[in-house]
Protein backbone atom coordinates (compact mmCIF):
# COMPACT_ATOMS: atom_id res chain seq x y z
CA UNK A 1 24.46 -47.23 -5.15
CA UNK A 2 21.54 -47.93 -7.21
CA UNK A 3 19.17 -48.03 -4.90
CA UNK A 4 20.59 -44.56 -3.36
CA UNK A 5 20.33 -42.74 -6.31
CA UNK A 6 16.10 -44.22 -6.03
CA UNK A 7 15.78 -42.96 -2.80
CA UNK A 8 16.88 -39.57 -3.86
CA UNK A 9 14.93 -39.45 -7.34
CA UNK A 10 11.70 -40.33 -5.23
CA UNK A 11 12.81 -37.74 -2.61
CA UNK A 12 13.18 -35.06 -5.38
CA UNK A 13 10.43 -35.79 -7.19
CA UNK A 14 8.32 -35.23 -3.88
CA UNK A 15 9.93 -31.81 -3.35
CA UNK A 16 8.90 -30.93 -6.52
CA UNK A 17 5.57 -32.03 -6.52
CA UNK A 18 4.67 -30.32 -3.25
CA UNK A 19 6.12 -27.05 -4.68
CA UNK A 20 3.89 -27.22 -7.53
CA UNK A 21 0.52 -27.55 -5.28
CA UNK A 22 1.55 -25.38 -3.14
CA UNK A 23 2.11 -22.75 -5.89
CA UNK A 24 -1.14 -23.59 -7.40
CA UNK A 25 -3.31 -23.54 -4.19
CA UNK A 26 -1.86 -20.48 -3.53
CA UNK A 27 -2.30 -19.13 -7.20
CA UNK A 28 -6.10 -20.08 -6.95
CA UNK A 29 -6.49 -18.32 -3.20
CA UNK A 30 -4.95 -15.38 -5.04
CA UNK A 31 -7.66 -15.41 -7.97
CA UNK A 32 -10.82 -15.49 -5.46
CA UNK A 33 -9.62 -12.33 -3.40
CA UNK A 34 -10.32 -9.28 -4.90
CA UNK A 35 -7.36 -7.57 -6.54
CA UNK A 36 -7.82 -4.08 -5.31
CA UNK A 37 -9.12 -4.48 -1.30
CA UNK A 38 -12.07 -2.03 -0.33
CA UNK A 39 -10.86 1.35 1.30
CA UNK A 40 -11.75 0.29 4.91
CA UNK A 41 -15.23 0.90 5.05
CA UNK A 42 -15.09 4.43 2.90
CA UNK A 43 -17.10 4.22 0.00
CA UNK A 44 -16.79 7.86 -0.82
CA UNK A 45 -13.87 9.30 -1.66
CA UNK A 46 -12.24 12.09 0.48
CA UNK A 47 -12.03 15.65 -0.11
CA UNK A 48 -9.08 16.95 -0.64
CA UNK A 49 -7.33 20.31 0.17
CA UNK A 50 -4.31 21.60 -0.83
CA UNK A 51 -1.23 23.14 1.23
CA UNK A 52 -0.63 26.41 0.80
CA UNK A 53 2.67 26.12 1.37
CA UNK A 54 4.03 22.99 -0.30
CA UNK A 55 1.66 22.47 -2.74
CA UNK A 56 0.80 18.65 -1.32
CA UNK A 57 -3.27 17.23 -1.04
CA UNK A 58 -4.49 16.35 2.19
CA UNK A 59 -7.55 14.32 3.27
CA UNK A 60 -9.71 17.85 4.51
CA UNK A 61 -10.57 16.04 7.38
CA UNK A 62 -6.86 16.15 8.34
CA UNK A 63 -5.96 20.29 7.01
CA UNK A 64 -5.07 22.64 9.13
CA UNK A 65 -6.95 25.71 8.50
CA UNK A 66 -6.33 29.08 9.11
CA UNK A 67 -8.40 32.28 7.99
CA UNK A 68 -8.01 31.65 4.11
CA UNK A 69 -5.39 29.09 3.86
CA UNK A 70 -4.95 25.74 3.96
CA UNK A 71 -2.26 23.16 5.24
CA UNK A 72 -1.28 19.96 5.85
CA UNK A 73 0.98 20.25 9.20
CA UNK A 74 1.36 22.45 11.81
CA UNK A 75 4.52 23.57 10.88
CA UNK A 76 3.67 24.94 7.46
CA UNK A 77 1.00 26.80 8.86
CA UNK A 78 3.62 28.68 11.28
CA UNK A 79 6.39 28.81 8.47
CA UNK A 80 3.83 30.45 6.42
CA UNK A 81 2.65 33.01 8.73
CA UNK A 82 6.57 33.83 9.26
CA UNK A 83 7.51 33.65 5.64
CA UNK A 84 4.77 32.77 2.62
CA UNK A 85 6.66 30.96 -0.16
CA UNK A 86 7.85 32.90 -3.21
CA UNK A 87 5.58 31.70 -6.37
């Protein structure tokens, strides 16, 4: 029975250990990354436009423009032309 309840204590105090080192190897990998990644290769920031009809920002890049007016889908652009919102 003794010697059981040693081969279990050893066992459980391995288990423990190797949690701990793994936590702290992965702790210390975490501190040498950068918090915050870079924005995939965009060092300025976009423009952005808002919808006309919502009221949401788009990248400009990705608006749909029309004459005067702005938007960021398809279908607010055609829901506007049919109905502009009431503001």
């Amino acid at each position: 029975m003794r010697t059981l309840f040693l081969i279990l204590a050893i066992i459980a105090i391995y288990l423990i250990l190797r949690h701990f080192s793994t936590r702290l190897r992965k702790d210390a990998e975490a501190a040498k990354s950068p918090r915050h990644p870079p924005a995939m290769g965009k060092d300025i920031p976009a423009n952005m436009l808002k919808c006309d009809y919502c009221g949401v920002h788009v990248p400009a890049q990705e608006a749909i423009r029309s004459e005067k007016h702005n938007f960021c889908s398809l279908e607010h652009k055609l829901s506007f032309k049919e109905q502009p919102p009431q503001r």
